[in-house]
Protein backbone atom coordinates (compact mmCIF):
# COMPACT_ATOMS: atom_id res chain seq x y z
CA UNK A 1 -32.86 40.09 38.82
CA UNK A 2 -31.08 37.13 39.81
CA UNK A 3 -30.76 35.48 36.25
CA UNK A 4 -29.33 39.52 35.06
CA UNK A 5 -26.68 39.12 38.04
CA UNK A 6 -25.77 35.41 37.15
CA UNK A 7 -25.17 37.00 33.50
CA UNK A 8 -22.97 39.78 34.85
CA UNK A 9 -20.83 37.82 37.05
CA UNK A 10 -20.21 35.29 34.28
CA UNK A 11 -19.07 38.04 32.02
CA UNK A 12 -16.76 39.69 34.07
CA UNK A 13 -15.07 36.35 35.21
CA UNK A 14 -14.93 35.48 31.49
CA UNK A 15 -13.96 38.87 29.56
CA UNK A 16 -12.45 41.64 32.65
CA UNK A 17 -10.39 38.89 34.02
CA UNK A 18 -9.29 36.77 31.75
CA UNK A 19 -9.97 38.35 27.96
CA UNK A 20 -7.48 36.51 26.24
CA UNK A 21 -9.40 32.89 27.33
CA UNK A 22 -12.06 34.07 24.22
CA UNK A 23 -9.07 34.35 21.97
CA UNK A 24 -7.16 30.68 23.20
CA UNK A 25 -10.74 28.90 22.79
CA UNK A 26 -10.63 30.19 19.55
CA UNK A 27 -7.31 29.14 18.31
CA UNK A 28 -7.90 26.00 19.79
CA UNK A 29 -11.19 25.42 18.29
CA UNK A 30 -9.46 26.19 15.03
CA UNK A 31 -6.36 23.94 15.84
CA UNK A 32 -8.52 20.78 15.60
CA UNK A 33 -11.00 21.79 12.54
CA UNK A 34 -7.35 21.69 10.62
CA UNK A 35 -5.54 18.83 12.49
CA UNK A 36 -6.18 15.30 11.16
CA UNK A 37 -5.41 13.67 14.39
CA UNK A 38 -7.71 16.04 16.56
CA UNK A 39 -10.66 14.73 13.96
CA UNK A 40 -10.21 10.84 14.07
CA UNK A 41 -12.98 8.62 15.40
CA UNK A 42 -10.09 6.65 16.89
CA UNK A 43 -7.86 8.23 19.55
CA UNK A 44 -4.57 7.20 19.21
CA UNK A 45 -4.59 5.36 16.17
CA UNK A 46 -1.66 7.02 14.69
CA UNK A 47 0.16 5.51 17.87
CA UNK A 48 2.95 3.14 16.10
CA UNK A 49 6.14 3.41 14.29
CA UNK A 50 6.80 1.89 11.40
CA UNK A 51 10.49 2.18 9.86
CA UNK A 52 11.43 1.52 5.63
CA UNK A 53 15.34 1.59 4.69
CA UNK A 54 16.80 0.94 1.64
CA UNK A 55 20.83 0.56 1.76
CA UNK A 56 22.74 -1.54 -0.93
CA UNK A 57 20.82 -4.24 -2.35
CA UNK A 58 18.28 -4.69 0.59
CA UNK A 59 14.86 -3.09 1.35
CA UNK A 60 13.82 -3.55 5.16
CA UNK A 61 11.04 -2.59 6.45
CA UNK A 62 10.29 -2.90 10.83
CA UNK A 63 7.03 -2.20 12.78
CA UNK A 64 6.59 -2.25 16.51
CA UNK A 65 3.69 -4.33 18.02
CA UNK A 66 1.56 -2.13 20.31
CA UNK A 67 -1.87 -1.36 19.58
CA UNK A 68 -3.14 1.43 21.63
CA UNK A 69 -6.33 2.53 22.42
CA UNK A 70 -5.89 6.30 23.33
CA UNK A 71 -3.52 5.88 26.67
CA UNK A 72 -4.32 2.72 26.88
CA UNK A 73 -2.43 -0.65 25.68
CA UNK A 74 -4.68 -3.05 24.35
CA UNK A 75 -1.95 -5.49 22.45
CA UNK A 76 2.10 -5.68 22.71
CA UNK A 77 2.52 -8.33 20.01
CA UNK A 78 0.70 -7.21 16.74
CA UNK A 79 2.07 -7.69 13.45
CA UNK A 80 1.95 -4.59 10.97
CA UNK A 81 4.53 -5.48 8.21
CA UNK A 82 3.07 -7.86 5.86
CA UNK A 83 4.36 -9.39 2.71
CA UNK A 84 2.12 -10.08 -0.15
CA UNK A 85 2.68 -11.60 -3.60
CA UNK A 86 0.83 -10.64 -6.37
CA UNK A 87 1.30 -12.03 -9.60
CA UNK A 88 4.23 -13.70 -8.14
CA UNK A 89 6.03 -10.50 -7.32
CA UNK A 90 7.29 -9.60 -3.72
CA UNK A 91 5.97 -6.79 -2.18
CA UNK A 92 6.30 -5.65 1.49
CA UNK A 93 3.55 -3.41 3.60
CA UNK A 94 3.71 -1.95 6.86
CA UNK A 95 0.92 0.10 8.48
CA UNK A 96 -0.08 2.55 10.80
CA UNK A 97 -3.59 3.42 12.12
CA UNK A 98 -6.75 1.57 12.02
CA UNK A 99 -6.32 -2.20 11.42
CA UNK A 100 -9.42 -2.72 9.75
CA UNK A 101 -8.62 0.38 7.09
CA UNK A 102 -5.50 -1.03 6.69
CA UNK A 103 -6.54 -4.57 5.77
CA UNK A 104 -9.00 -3.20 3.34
CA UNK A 105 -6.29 -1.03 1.92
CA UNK A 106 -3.55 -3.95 1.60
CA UNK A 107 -6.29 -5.62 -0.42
CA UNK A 108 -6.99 -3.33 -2.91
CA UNK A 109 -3.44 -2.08 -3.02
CA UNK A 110 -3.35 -6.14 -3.95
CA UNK A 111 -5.72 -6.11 -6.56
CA UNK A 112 -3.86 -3.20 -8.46
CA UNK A 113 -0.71 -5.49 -8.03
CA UNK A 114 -2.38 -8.31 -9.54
CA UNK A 115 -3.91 -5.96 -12.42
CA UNK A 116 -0.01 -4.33 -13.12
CA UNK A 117 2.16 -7.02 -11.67
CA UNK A 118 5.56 -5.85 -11.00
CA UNK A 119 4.21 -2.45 -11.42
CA UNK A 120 4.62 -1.03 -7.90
CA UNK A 121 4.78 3.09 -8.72
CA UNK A 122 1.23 2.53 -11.17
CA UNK A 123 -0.52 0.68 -8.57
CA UNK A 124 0.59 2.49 -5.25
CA UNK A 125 -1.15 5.93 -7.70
CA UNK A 126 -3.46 3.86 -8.21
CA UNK A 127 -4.49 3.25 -4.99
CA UNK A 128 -4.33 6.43 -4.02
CA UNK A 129 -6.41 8.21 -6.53
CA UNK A 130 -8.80 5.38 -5.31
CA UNK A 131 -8.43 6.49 -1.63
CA UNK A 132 -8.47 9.87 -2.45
CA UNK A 133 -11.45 10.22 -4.66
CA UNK A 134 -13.58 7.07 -3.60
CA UNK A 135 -16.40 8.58 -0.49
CA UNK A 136 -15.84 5.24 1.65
CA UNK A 137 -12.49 5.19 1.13
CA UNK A 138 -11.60 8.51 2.18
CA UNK A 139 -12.48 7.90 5.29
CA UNK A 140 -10.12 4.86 6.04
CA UNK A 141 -7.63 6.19 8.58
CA UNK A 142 -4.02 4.74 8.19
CA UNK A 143 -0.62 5.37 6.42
CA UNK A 144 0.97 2.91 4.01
CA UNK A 145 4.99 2.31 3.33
CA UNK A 146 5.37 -0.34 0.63
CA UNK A 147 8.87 -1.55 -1.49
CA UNK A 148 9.16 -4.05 -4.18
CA UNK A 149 13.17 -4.23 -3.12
CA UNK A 150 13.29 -1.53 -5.96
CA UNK A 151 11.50 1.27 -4.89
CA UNK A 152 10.01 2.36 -1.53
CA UNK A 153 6.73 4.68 -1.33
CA UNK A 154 4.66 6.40 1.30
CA UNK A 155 0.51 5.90 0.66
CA UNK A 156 -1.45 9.03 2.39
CA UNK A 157 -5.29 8.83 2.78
CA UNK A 158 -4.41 12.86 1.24
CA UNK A 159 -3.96 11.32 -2.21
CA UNK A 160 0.34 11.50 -1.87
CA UNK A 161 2.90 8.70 -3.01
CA UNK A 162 5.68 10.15 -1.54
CA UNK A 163 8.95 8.83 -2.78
CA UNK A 164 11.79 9.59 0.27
CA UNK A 165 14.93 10.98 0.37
CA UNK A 166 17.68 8.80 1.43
CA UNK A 167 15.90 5.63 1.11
CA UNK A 168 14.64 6.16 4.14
CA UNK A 169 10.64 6.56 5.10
CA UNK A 170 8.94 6.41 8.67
CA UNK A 171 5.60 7.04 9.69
CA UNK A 172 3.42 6.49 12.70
CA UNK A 173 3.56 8.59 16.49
CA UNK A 174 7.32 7.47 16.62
CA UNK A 175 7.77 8.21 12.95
CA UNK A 176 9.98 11.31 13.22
CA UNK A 177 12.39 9.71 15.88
CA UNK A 178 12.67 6.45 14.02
CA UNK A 179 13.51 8.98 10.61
CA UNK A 180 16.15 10.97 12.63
CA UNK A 181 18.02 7.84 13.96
CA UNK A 182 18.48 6.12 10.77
CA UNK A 183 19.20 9.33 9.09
CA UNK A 184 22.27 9.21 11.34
CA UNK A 185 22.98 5.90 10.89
CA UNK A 186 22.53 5.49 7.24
CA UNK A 187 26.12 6.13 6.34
CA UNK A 188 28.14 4.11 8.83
CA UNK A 189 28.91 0.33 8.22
CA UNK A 190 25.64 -1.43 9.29
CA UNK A 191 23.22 -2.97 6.74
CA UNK A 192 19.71 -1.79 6.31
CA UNK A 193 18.45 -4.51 8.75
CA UNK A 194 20.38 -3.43 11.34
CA UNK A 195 19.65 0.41 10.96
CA UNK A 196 15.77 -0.65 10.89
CA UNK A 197 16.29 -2.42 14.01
CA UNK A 198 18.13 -0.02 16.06
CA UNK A 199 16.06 3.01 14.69
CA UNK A 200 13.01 1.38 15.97
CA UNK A 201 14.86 0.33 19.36
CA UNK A 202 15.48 4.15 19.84
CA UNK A 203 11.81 5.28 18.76
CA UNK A 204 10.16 2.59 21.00
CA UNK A 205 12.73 4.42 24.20
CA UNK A 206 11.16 7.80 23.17
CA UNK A 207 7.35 7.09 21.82
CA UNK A 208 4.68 6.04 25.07
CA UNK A 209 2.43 3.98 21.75
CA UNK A 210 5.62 2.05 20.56
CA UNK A 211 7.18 -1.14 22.09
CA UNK A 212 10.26 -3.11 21.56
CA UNK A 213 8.14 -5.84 20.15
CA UNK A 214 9.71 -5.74 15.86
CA UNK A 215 8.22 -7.22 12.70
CA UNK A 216 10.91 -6.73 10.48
CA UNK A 217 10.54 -8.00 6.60
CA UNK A 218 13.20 -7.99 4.24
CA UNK A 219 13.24 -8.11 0.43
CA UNK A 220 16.21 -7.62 -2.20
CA UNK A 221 16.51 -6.72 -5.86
């Protein structure tokens, strides 16, 4: 009798007072089968900004330095803009998400320099047919933006080299404000160093996982 009136009290909190919780458990539940971020093994570690801009003759490309470990900083001063040189051809990386993935990435983004040197387009497909289609490599979690002072491409773990409009490409927690400010400042006078800079200045004032702490690489054609 009591476990029948534990039952009944439970159900009438539940679905006379408050039917529509069934219905925002639901949605929720659904919310995070189909968001990438909800399913990572690593919370937070999307949380960077990391800011490509081609302008003129000159490809920059700027990363903070915070590493975050869900609301927690672990590291102000890390470096996630490389430059590599395959087959004696420039090419500049930055990263966001996992540092590990995005090591292992970098080096087989590398080796399909090395195989197609000065081939940036084949290899960055390359790569992500790889990532795509490969079962350990699909579940590397991190976001690629890589120029050869020619071209400038977005990597996705999704299988997508995304090619951006304006010459400008952002990615990371602070992505979308770092995009908007150079978007703005793209046209006036500065040089693409400078609009890297200050883009990431203004996404580090509005993003809690960026800091003012810049890598900034710069290559030309």
């Amino acid at each position: 009798m009591a476990l029948f009136y534990k039952l009944y009290v439970i159900l009438f909190r539940y679905l006379l007072l408050d039917p529509s919780s069934l219905i925002r458990n639901n949605l929720f539940n659904n919310y995070k089968k189909n968001n990438i971020m909800e399913q990572s093994k690593f919370p937070g570690w999307h949380g960077t900004t990391i800011i490509g801009v081609k302008k003129g003759d000159d490809v920059v490309i700027a990363g903070d330095g915070q590493v975050s470990l869900g609301n927690t900083v672990i590291k102000g001063s890390a470096k996630k803009v490389r430059r590599i040189s395959p087959g004696g051809h420039d090419v500049i990386c930055g990263f966001a998400g996992s540092t590990a993935d995005a090591f292992t990435l970098l080096e087989r983004l590398e080796a399909k320099l090395e195989a197609s040197p000065g081939q940036l387009a084949k290899a960055s497909i390359s790569l992500a047919k790889d990532w795509r289609m490969d079962k350990y490599l699909k579940n590397l979690e991190a976001m690629l933006i890589v120029t050869d002072g020619s071209d400038i491409f977005v990597i996705t773990g999704a299988g997508d080299v995304l090619e951006p409009e304006h010459g400008i490409a952002a990615i990371g927690s602070g992505g979308n404000f770092a995009l908007a400010a150079a978007r703005a400042l793209i046209d006036s006078e500065q040089d693409a160093e400078a609009i890297a800079k200050k883009s990431l200045t203004i996404a580090a004032e509005i993003c809690v996982f960026t800091n003012g702490n810049m890598t900034v690489e710069k290559i030309s054609k």
